[in-house]
N, C-alpha and C. Protein backbone atom coordinates (compact mmCIF):
# COMPACT_ATOMS: atom_id res chain seq x y z
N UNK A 1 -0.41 -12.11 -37.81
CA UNK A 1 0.04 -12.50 -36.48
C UNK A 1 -0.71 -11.68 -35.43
N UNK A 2 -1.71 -12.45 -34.52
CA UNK A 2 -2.18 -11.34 -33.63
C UNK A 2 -1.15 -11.87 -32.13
N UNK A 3 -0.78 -10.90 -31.52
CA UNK A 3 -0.27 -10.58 -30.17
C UNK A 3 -1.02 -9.60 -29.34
N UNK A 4 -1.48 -11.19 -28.37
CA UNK A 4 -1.98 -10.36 -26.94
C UNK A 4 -1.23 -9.37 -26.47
N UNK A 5 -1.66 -8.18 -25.79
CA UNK A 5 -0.95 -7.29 -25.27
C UNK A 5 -1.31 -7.38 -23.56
N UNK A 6 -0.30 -7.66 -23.07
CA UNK A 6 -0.92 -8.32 -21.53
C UNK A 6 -0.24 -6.65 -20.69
N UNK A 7 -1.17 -6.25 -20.14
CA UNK A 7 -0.65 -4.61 -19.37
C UNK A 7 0.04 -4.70 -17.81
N UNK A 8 1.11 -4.12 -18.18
CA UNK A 8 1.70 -3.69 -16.98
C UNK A 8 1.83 -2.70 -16.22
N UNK A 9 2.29 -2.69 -14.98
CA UNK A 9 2.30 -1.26 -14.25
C UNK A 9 3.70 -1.15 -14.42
N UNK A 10 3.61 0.54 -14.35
CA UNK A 10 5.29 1.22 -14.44
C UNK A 10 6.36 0.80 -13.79
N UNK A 11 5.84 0.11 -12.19
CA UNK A 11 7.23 -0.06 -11.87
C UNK A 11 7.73 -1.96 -12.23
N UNK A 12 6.61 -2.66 -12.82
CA UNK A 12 7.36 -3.30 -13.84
C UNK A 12 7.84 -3.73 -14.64
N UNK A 13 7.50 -2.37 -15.96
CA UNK A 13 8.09 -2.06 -16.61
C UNK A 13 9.64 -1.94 -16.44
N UNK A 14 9.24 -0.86 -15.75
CA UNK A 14 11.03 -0.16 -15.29
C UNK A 14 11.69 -1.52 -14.97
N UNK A 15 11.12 -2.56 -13.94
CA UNK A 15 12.21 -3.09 -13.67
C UNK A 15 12.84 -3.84 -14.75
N UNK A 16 11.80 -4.50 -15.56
CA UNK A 16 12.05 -5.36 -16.57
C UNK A 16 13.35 -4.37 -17.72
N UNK A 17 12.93 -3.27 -17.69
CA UNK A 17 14.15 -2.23 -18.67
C UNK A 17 15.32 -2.66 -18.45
N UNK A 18 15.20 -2.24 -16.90
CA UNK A 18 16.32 -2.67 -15.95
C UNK A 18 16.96 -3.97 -16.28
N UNK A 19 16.65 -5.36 -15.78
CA UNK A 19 16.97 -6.28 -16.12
C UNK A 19 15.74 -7.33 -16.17
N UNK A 20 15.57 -8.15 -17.59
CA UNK A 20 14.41 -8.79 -17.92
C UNK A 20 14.55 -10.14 -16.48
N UNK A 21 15.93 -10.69 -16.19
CA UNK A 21 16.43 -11.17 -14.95
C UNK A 21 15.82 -10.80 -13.69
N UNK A 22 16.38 -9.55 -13.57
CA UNK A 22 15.83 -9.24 -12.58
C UNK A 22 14.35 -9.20 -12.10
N UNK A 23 13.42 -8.61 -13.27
CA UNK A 23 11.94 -8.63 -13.18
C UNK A 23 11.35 -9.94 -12.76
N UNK A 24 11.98 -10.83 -13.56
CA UNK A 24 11.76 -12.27 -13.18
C UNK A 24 11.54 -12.87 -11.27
N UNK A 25 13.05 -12.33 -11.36
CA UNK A 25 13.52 -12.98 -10.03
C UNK A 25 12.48 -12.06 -8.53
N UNK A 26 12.58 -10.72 -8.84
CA UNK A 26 12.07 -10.28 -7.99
C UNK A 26 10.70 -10.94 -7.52
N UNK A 27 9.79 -11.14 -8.09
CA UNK A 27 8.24 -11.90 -8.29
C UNK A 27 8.25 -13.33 -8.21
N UNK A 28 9.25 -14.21 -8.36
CA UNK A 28 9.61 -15.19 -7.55
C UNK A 28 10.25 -15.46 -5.97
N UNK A 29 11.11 -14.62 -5.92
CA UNK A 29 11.96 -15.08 -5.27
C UNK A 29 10.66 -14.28 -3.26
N UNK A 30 11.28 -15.30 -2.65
CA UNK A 30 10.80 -15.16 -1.08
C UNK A 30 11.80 -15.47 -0.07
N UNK A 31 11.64 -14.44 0.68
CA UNK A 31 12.85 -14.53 1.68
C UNK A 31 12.63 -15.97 3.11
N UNK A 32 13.79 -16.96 2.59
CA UNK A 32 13.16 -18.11 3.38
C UNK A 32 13.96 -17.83 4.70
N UNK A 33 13.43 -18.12 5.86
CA UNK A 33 13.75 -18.21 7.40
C UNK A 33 14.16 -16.51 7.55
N UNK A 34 15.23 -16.50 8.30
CA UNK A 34 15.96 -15.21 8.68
C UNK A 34 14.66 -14.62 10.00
N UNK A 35 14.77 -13.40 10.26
CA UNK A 35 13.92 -12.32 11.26
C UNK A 35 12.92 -12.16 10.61
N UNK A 36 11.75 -12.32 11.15
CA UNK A 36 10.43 -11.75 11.04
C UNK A 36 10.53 -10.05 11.10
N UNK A 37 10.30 -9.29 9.97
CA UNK A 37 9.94 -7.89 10.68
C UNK A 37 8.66 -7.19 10.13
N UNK A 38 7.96 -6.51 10.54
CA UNK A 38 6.96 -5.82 10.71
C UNK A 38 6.52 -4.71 9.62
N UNK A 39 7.59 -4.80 8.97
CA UNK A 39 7.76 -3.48 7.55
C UNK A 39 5.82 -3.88 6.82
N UNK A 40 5.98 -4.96 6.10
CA UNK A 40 4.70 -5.31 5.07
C UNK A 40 3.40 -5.35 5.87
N UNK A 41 3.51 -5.96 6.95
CA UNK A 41 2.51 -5.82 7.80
C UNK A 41 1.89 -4.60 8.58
N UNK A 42 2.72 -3.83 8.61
CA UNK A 42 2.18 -2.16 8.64
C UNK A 42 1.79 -1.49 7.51
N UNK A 43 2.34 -1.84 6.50
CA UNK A 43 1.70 -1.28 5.15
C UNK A 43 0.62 -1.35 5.25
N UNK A 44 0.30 -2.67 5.20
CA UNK A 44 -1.31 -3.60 5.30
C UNK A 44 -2.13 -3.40 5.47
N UNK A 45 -1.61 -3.08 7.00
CA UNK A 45 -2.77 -2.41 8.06
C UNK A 45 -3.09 -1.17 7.98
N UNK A 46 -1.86 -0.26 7.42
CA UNK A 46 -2.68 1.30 7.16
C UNK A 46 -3.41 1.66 6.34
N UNK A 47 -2.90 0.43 5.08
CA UNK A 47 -3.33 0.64 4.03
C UNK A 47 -4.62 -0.04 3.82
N UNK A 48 -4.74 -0.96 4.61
CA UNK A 48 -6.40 -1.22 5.01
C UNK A 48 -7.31 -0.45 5.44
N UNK A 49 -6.58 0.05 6.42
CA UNK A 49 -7.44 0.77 7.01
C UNK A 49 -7.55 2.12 6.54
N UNK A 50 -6.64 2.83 5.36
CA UNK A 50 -7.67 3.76 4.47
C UNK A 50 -8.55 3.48 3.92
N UNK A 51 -8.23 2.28 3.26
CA UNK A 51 -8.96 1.55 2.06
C UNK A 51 -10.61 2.00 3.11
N UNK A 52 -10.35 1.36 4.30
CA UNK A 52 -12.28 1.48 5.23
C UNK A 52 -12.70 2.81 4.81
N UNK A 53 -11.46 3.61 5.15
CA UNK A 53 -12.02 5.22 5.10
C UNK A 53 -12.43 5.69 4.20
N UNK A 54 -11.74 5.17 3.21
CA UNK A 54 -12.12 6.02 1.33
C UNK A 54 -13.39 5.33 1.42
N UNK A 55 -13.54 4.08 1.60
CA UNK A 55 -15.02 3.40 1.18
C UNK A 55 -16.10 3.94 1.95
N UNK A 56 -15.73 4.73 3.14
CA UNK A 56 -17.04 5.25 4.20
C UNK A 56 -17.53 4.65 5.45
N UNK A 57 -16.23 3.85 5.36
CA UNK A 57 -17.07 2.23 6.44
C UNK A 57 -16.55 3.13 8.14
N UNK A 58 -17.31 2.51 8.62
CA UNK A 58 -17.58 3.19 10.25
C UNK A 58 -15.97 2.72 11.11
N UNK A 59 -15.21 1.70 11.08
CA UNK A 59 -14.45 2.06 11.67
C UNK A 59 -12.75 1.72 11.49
N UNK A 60 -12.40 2.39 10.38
CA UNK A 60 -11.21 1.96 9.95
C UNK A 60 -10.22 1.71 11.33
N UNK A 61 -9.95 2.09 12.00
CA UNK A 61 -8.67 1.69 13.10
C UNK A 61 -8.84 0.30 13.65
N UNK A 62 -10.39 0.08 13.98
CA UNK A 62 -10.17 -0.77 13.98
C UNK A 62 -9.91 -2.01 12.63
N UNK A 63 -10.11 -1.95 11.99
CA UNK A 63 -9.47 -2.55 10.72
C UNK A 63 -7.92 -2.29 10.81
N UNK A 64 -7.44 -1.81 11.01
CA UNK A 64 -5.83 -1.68 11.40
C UNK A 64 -5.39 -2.61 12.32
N UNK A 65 -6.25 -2.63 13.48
CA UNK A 65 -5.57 -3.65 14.87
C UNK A 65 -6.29 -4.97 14.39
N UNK A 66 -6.81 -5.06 13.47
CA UNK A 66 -7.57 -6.44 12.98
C UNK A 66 -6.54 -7.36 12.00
N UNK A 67 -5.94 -6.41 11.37
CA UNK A 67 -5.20 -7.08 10.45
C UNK A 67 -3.48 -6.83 11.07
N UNK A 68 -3.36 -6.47 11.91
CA UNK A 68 -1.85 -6.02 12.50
C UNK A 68 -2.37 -7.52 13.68
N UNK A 69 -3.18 -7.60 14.04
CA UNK A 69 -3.22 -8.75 15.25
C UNK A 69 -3.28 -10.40 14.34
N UNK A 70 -3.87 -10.42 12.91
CA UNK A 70 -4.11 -11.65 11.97
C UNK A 70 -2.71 -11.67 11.70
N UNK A 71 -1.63 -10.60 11.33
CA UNK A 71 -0.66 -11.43 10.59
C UNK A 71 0.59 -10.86 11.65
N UNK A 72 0.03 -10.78 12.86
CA UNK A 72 1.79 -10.23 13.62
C UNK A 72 1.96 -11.92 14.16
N UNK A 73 3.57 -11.67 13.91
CA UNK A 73 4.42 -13.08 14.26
C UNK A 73 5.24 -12.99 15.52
N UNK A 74 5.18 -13.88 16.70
CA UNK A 74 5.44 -13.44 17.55
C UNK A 74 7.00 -13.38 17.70
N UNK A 75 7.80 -12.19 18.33
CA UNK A 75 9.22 -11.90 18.26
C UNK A 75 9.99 -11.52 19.53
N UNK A 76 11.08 -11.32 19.62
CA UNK A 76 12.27 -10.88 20.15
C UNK A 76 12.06 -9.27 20.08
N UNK A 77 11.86 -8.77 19.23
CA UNK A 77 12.04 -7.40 18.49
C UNK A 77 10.77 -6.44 18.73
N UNK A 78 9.54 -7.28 18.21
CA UNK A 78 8.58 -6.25 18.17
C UNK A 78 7.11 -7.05 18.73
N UNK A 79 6.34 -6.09 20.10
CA UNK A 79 5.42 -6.00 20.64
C UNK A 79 4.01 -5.92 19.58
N UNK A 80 2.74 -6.85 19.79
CA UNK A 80 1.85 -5.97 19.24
C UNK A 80 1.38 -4.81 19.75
N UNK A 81 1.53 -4.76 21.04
CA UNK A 81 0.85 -3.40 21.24
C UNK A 81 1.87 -2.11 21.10
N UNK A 82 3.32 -2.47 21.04
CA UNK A 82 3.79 -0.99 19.91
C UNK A 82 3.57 -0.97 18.52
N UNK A 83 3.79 -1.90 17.98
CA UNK A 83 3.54 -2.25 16.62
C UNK A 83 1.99 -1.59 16.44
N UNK A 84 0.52 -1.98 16.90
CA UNK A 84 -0.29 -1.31 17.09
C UNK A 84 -0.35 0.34 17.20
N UNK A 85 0.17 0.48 18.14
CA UNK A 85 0.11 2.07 18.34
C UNK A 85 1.22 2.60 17.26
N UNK A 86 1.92 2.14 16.80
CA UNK A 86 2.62 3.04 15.78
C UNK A 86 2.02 2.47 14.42
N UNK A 87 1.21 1.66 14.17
CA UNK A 87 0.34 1.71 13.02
C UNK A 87 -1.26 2.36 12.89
N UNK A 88 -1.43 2.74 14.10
CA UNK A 88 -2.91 3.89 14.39
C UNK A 88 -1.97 5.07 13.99
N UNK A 89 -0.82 5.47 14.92
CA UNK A 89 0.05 6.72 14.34
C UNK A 89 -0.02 7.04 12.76
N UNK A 90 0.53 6.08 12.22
CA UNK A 90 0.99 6.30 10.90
C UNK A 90 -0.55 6.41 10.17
N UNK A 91 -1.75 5.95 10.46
CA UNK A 91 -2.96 5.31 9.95
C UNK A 91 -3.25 6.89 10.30
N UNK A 92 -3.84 7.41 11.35
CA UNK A 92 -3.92 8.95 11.49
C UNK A 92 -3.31 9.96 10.81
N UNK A 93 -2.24 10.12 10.58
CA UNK A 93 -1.11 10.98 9.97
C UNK A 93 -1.27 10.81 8.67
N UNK A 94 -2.25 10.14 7.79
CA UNK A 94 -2.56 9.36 6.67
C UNK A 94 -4.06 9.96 6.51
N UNK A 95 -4.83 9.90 7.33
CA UNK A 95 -6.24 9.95 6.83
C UNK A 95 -6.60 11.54 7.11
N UNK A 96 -5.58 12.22 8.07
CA UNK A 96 -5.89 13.38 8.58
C UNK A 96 -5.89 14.16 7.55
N UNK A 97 -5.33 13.96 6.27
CA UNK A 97 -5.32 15.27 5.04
C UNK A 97 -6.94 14.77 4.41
N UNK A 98 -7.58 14.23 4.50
CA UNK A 98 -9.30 13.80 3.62
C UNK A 98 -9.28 13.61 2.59
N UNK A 99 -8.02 13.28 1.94
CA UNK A 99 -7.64 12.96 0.74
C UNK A 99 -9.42 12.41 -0.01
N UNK A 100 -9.83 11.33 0.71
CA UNK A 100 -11.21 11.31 0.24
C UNK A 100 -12.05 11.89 -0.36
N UNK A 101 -12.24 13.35 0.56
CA UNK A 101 -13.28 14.12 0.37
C UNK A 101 -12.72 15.58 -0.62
N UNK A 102 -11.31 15.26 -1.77
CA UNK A 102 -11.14 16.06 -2.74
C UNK A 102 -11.80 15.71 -3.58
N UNK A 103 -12.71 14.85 -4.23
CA UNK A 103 -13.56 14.57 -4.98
C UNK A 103 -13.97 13.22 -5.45
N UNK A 104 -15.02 13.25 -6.14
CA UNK A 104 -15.98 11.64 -6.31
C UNK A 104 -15.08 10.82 -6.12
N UNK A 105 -15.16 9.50 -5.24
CA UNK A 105 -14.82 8.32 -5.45
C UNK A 105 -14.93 7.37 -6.31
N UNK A 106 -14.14 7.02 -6.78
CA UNK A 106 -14.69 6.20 -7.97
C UNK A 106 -14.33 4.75 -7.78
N UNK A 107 -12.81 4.47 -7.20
CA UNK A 107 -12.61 3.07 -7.26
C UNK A 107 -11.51 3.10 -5.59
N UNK A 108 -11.67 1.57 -4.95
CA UNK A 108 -11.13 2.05 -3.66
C UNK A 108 -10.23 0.71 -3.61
N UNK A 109 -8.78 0.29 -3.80
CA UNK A 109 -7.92 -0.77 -3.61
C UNK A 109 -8.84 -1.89 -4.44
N UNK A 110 -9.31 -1.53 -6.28
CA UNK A 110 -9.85 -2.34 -6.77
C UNK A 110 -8.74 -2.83 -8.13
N UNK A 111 -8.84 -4.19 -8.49
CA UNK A 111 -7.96 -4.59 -9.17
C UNK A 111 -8.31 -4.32 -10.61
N UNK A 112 -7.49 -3.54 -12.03
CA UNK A 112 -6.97 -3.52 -12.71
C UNK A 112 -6.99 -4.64 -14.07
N UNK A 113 -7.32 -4.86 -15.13
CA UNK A 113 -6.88 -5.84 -15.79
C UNK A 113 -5.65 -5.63 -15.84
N UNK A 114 -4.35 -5.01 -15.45
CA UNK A 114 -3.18 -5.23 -15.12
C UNK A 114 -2.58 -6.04 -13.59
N UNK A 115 -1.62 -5.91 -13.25
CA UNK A 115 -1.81 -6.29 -11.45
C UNK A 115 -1.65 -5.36 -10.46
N UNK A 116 -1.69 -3.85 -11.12
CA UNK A 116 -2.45 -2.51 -10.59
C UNK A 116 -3.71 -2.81 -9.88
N UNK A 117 -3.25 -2.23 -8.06
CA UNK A 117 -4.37 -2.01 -7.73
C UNK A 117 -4.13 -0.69 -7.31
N UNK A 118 -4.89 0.46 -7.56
CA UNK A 118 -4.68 1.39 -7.28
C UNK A 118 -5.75 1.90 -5.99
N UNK A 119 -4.79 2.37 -5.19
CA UNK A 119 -5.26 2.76 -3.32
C UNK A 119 -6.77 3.33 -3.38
N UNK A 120 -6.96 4.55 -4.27
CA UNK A 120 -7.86 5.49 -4.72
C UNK A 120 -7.97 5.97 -6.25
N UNK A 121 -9.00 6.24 -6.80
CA UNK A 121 -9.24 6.53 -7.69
C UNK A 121 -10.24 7.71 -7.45
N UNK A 122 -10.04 9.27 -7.72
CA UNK A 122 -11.26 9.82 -7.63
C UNK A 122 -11.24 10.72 -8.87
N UNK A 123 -12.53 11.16 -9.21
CA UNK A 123 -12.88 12.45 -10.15
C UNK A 123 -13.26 13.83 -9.36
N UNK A 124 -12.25 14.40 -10.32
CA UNK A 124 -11.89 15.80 -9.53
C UNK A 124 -12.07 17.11 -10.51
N UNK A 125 -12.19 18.40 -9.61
CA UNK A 125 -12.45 19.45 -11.01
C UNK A 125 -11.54 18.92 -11.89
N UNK A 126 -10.31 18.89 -11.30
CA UNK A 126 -8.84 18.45 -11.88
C UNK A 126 -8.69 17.65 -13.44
N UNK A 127 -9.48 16.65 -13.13
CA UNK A 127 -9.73 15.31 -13.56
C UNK A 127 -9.76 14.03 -12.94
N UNK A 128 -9.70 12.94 -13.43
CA UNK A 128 -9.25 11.53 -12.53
C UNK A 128 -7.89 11.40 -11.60
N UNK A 129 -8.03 11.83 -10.42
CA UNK A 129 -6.99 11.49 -9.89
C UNK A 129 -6.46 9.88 -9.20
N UNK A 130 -5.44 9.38 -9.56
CA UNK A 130 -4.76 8.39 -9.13
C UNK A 130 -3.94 8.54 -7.95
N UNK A 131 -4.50 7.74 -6.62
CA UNK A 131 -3.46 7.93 -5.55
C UNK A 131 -2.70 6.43 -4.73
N UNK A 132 -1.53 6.23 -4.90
CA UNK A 132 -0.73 5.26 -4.64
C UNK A 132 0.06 5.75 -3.46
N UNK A 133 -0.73 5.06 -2.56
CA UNK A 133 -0.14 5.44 -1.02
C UNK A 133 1.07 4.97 -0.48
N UNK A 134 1.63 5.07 0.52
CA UNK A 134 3.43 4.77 0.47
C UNK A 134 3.50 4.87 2.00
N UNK A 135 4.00 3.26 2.42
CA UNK A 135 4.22 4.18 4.07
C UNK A 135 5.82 3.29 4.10
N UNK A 136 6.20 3.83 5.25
CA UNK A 136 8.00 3.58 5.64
C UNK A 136 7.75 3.63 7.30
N UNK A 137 8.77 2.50 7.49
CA UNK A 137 9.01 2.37 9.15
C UNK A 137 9.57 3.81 9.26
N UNK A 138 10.51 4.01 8.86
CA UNK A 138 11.81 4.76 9.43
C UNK A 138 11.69 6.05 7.86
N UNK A 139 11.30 7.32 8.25
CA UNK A 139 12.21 8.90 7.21
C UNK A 139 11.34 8.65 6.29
N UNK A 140 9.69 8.58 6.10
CA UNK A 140 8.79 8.11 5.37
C UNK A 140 9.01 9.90 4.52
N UNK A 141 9.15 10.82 5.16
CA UNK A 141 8.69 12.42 4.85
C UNK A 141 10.07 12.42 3.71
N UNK A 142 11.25 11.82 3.93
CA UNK A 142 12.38 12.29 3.13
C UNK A 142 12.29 11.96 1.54
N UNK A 143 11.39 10.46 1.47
CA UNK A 143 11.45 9.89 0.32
C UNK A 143 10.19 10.13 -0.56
N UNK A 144 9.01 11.24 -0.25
CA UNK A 144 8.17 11.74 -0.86
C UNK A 144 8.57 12.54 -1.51
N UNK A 145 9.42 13.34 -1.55
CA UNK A 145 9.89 14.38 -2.70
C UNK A 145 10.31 13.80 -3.73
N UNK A 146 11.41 13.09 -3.35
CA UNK A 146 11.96 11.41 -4.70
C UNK A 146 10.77 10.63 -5.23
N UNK A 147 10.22 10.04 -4.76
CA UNK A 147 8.69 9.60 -5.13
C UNK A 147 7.98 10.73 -6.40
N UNK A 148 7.41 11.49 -6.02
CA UNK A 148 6.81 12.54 -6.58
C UNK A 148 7.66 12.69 -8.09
């Protein structure tokens, strides 16, 4: 009997531990109508716009207001130009440690034969380091210790 072994990432593993249901549902399911909010679309954009920086490219911020202006929906709630300036914030507060320049680059938001894409990949005295970036509207600093 041969069985493909098809690879997953940890967190869906875990969920599937959790409930094989649940793993399911989560990866289907989409939130229909309700409020537009801004949470994924700031990820996006910061997380784009490291992605420019790790790769070397000349101007990540703007890659931030490029992709915060392609997918902002217009609202009641939220401005692009705060939405903007608090995704350069968070995009700064992010690139200011050079996480980059701790050693060789090796792979930059590239896909995985799993559905791992991992943010950074570098080689370090250390060894291969793996970095999976994380941003939060709201107490981003509280939930890095839990993370970790």
């Amino acid at each position: 009997m041969d069985t493909q072994i098809v690879p997953r990432s940890p967190t869906s593993t875990t969920d599937w531990q959790k409930c094989p249901l649940y793993y399911s549902l989560k990866r289907e399911w989409a939130q229909r109508g309700g409020l537009w909010t801004p949470n994924k679309l700031l990820g996006s954009a910061i997380g784009d716009g490291l992605s420019e920086l790790y790769r070397g490219g000349s101007d990540p911020e703007e890659v931030v207001r490029r992709v915060l202006a392609e997918g902002f929906v217009p609202n009641d709630d939220w401005d692009l130009a705060g939405l903007t300036k608090l995704a350069l914030r968070g995009y700064s507060r992010a690139a200011s440690d050079m996480l980059h320049l701790g050693g060789d680059v090796l792979m930059v938001d590239d896909p995985l034969p799993s559905r791992a894409r991992p943010d950074l990949v570098q080689k370090t005295h250390d060894g291969i380091v793996v970095t999976d970036t994380k941003v939060s509207l709201r107490n981003g600093f509280k939930y890095v210790t839990e993370y970790n």
